[in-house]
Protein backbone atom coordinates (compact mmCIF):
# COMPACT_ATOMS: atom_id res chain seq x y z
CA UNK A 1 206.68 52.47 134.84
CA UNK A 2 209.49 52.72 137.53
CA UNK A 3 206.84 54.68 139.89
CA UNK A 4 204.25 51.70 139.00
CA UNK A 5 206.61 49.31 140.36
CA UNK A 6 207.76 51.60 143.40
CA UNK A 7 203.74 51.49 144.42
CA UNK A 8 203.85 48.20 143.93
CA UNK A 9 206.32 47.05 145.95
CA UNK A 10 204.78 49.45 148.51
CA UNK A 11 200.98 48.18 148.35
CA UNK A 12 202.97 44.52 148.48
CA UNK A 13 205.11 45.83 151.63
CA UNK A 14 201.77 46.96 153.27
CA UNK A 15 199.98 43.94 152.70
CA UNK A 16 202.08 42.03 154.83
CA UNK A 17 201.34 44.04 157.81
CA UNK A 18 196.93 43.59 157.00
CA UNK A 19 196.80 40.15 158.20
CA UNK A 20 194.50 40.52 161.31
CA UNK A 21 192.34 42.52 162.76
CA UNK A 22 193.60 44.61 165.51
CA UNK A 23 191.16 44.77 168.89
CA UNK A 24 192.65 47.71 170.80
CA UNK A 25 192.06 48.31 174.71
CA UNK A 26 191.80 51.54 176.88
CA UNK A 27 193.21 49.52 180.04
CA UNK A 28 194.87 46.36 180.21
CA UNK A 29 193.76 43.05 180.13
CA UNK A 30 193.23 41.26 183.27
CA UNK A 31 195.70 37.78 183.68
CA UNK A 32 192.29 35.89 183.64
CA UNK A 33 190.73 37.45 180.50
CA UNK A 34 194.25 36.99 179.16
CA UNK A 35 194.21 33.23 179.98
CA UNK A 36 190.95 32.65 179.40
CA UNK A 37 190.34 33.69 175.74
CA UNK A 38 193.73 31.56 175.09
CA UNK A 39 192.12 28.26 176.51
CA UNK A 40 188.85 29.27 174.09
CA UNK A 41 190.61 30.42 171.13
CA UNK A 42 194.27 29.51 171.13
CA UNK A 43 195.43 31.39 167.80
CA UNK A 44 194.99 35.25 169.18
CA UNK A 45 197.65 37.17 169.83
CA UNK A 46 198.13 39.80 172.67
CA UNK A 47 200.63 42.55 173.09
CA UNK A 48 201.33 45.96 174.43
CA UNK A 49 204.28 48.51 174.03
CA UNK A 50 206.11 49.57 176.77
CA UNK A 51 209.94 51.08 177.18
CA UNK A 52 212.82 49.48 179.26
CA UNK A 53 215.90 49.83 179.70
CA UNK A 54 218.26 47.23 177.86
CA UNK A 55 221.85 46.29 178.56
CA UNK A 56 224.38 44.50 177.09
CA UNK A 57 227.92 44.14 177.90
CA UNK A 58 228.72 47.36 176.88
CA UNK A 59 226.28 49.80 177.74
CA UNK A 60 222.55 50.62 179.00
CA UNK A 61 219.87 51.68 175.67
CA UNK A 62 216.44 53.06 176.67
CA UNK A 63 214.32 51.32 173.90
CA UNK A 64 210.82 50.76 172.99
CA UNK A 65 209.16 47.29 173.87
CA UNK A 66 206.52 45.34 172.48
CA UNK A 67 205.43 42.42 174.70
CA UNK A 68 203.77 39.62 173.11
CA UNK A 69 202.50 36.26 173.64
CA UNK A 70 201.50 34.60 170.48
CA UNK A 71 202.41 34.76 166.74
CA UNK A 72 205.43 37.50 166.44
CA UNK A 73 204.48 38.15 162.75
CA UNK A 74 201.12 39.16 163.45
CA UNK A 75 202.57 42.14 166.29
CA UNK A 76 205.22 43.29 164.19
CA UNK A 77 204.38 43.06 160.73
CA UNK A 78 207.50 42.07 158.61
CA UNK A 79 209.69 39.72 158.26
CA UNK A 80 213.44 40.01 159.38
CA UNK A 81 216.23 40.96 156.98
CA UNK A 82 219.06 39.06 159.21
CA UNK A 83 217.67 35.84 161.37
CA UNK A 84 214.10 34.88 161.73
CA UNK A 85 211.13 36.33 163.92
CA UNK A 86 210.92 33.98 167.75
CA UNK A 87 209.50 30.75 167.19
CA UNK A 88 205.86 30.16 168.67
CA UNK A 89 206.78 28.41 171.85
CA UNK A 90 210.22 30.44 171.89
CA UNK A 91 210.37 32.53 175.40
CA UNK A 92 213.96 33.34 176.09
CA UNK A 93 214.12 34.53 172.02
CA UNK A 94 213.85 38.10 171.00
CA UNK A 95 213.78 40.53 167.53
CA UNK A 96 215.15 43.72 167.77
CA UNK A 97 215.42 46.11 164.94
CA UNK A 98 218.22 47.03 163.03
CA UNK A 99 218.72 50.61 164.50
CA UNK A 100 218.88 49.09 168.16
CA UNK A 101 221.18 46.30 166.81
CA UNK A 102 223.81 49.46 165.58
CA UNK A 103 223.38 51.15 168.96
CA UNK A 104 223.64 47.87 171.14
CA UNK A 105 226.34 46.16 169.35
CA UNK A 106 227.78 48.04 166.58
CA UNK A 107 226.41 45.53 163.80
CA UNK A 108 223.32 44.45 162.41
CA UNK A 109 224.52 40.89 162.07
CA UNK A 110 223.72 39.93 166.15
CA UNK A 111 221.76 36.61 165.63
CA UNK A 112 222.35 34.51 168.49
CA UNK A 113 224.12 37.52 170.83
CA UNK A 114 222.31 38.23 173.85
CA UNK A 115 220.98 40.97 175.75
CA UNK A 116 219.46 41.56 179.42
CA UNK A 117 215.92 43.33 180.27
CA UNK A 118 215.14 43.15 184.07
CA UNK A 119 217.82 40.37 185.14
CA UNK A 120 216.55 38.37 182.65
CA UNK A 121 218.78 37.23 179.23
CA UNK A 122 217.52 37.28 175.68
CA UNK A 123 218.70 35.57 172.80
CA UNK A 124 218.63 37.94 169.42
CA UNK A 125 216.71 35.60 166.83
CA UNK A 126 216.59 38.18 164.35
CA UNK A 127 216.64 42.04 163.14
CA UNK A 128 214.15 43.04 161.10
CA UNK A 129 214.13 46.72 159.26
CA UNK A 130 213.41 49.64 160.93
CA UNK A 131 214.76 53.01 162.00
CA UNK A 132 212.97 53.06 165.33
CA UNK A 133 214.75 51.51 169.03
CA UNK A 134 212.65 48.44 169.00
CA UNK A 135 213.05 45.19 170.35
CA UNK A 136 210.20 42.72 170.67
CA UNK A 137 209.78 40.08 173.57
CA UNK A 138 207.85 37.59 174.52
CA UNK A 139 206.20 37.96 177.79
CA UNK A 140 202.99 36.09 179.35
CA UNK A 141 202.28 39.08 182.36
CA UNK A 142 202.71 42.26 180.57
CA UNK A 143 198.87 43.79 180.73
CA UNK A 144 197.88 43.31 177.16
CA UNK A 145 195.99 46.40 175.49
CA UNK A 146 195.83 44.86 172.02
CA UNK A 147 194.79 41.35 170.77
CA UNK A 148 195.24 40.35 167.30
CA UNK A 149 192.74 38.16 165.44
CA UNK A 150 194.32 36.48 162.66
CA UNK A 151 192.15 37.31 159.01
CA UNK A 152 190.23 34.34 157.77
CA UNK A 153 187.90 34.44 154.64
CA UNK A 154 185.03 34.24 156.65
CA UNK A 155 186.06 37.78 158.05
CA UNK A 156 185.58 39.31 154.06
CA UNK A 157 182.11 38.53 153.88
CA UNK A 158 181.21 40.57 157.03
CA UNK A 159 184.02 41.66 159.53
CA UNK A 160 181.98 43.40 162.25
CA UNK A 161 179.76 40.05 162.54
CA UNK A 162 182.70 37.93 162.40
CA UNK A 163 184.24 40.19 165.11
CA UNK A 164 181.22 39.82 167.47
CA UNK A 165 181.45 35.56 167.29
CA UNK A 166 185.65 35.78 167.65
CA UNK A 167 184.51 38.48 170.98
CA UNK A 168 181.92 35.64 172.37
CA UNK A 169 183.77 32.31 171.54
CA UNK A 170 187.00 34.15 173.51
CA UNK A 171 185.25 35.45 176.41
CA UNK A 172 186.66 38.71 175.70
CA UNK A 173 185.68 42.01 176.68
CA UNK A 174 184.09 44.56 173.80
CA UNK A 175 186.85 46.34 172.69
CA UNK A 176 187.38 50.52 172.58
CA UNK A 177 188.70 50.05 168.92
CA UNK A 178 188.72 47.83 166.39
CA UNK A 179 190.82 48.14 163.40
CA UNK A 180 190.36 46.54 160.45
CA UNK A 181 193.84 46.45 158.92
CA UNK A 182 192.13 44.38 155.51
CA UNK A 183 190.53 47.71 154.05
CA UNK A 184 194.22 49.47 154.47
CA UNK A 185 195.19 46.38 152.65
CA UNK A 186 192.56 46.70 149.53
CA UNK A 187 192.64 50.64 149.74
CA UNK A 188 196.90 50.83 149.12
CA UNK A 189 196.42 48.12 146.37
CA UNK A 190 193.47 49.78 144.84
CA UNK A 191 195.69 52.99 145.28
CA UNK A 192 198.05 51.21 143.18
CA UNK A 193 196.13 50.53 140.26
CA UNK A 194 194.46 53.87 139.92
CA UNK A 195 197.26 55.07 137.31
CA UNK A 196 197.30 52.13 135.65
CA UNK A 197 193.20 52.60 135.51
CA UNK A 198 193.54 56.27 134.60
CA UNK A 199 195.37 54.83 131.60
CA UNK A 200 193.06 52.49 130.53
CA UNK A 201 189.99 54.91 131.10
CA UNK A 202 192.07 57.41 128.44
CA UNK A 203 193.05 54.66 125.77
CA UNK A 204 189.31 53.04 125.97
CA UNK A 205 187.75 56.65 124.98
CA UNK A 206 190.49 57.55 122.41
CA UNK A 207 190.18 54.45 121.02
CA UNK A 208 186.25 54.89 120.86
CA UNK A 209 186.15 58.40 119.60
CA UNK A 210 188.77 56.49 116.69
CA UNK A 211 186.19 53.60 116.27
CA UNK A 212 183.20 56.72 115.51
CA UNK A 213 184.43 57.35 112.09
CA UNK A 214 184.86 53.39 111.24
CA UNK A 215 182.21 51.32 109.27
CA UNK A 216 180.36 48.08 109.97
CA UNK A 217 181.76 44.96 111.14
CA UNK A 218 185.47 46.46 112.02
CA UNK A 219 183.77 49.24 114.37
CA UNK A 220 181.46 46.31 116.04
CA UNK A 221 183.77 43.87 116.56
CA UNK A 222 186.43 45.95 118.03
CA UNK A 223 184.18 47.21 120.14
CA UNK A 224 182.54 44.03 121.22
CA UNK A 225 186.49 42.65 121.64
CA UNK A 226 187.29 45.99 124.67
CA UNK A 227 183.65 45.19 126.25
CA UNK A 228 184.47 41.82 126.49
CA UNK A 229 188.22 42.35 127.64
CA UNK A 230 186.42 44.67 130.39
CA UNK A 231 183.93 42.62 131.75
CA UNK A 232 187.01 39.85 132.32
CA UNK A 233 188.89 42.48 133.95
CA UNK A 234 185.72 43.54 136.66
CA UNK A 235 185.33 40.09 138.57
CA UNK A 236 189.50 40.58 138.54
CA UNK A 237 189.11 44.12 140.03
CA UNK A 238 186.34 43.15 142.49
CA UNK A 239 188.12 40.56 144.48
CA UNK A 240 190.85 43.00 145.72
CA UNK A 241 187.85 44.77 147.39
CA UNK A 242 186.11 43.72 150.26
CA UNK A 243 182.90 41.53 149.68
CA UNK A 244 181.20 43.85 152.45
CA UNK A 245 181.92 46.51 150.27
CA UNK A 246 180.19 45.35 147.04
CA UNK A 247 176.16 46.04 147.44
CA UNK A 248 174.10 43.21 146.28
CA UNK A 249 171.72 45.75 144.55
CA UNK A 250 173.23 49.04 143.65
CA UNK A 251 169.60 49.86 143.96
CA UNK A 252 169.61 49.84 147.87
CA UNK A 253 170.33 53.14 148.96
CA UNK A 254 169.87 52.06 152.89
CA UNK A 255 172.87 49.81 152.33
CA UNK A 256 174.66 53.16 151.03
CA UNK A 257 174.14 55.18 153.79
CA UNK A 258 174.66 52.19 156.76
CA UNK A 259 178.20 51.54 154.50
CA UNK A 260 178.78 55.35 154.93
CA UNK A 261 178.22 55.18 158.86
CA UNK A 262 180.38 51.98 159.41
CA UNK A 263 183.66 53.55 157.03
CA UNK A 264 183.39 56.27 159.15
CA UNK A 265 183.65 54.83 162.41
CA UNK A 266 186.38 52.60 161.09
CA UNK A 267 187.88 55.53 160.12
CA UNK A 268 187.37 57.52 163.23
CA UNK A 269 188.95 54.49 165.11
CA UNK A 270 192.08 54.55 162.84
CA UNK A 271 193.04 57.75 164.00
CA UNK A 272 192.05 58.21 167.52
CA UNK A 273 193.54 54.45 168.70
CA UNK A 274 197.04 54.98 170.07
CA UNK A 275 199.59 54.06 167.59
CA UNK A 276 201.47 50.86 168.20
CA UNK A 277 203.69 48.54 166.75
CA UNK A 278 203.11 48.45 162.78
CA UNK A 279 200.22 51.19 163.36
CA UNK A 280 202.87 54.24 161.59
CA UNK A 281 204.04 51.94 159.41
CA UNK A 282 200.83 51.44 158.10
CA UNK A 283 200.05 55.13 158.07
CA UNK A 284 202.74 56.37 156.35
CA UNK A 285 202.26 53.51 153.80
CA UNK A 286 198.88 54.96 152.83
CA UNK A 287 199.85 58.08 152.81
CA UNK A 288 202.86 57.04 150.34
CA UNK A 289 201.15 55.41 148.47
CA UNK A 290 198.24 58.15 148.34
CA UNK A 291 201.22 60.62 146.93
CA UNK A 292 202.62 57.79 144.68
CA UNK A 293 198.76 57.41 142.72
CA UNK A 294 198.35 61.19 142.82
CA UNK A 295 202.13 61.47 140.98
CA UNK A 296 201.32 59.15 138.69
CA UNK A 297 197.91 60.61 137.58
CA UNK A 298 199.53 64.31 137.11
CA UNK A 299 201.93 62.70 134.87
CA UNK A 300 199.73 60.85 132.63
CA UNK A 301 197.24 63.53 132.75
CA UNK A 302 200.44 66.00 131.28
CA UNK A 303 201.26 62.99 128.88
CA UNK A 304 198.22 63.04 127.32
CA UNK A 305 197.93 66.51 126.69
CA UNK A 306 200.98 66.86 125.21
CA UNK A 307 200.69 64.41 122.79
CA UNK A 308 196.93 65.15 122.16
CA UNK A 309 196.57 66.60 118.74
CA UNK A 310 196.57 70.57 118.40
CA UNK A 311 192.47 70.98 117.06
């Protein structure tokens, strides 16, 4: 039970950072592109990471930069555990994580201290979590090679579609990746309930291989009572998927194989776009939560067999 909550907590951790979907760019945006796709669509978000060199009144840090203009969430992922993230229209604010905030000042309570980049002064608004030297900055000129388009509903019923009208109503150019962070968010939680599955899957048959040797109406009524408890469960158990996942006939075996093609180049894009921002967060979240499922199935796989009766 504690490693059910652990994933949990994890999956919900993960979520958080799924809410968009992440167009990633080769070469920078162009200043035009940049302020054109803001004038058609004024919700994305653009950003690139860069390093600088910070200073305070102390000493000189070499840190990792992401430069954003938009929605500060959306580029970073998390919340932060002192302060709050730069407001929307906030330009001289600035996040910086809580491993910078020990090396810069000694503390991770800064809010409100400043800090220079390039002759110009930023005001700490927050630290959020994080082990990495990262400070995030809001900047209107800093070649963008990622935009983020923030996840509607209309995105779950087909994502590349919904992709192509953002990509035309913007002006923008086609992108080299696109990364769907939604199917990281329904794969960890799925991930999370495939113990808790496994467990059902091995009460349901011991409980029908029990109901084998009982007599009429006891043995059909119980077993009406776990169909009917099952087919609540499935519309449940369906809406953490994707609706672009779910075939409308399981009979179409063209809709199979064009799934297969389209996982794989999503796939093949989440591992050959350069990692930025939440991108390792994310990755070592799956893969956590990828050991915390397997764990979990060993050990009710060895609970059941010791406590299965010797035959």
């Amino acid at each position: 039970m504690l490693i059910s909550i652990t994933g949990m907590r994890n999956a919900n951790s993960l979520s958080q950072r799924c809410r968009s979907v992440s167009l990633r760019y080769r070469q920078p945006l162009t200043t035009e592109a940049v302020s054109t796709a803001q004038q058609r669509q004024p919700g994305l978000t653009f950003w690139t990471q860069d390093s600088a060199l910070l200073q305070t009144g102390l000493h000189p840090i070499q840190s990792n930069v992401l430069y954003y203009q938009g929605d500060a969430f959306l580029v970073l992922g998390q919340d932060c555990c002192s302060g709050e993230l730069p407001a929307l229209l906030d330009t001289s604010g600035c996040a910086i994580s809580t491993a910078l905030a020990r090396e810069l000042f000694g503390s991770e309570e800064v809010a409100g201290l400043s800090l220079l980049l390039e002759d110009s002064s930023f005001t700490v608004r927050g630290v959020f979590q994080s082990s990495e030297l990262l400070v995030l900055i809001p900047r209107n000129d800093a070649g963008f090679t990622a935009v983020e388009l923030p996840y509607s509903e209309d995105a779950r019923q087909d994502p590349a579609a919904w992709v192509d009208v953002q990509l035309a109503a913007s002006g923008l150019p086609e992108p080299d990746w696109q990364l769907y962070t939604g199917l990281c968010s329904a794969l960890v939680k799925i991930l999370a309930w495939l113990p808790l599955t496994f467990a059902f899957v091995v009460l349901t048959f011991s409980a029908l291989h029990k109901l084998a040797s009982w007599t009429f109406p006891a043995r059909d009524t119980v077993l009406f009572v776990v169909l009917l408890a099952v087919a609540a469960a499935l519309p449940a158990l369906l809406a953490v998927w994707p609706s672009w996942l779910i075939p409308s006939r399981w009979s179409d075996f063209s809709w199979w194989g064009q799934t297969a093609q389209t996982l794989g180049q999503r796939l093949e894009a989440f591992l050959l776009a350069p990692g930025m921002g939440r991108d390792l967060a994310i990755k070592t979240g799956l893969l956590a939560q990828a050991g915390i499922g397997f764990l979990q199935c060993v050990l009710c796989e060895l609970l059941r067999c010791t406590l299965r009766p010797n035959t």
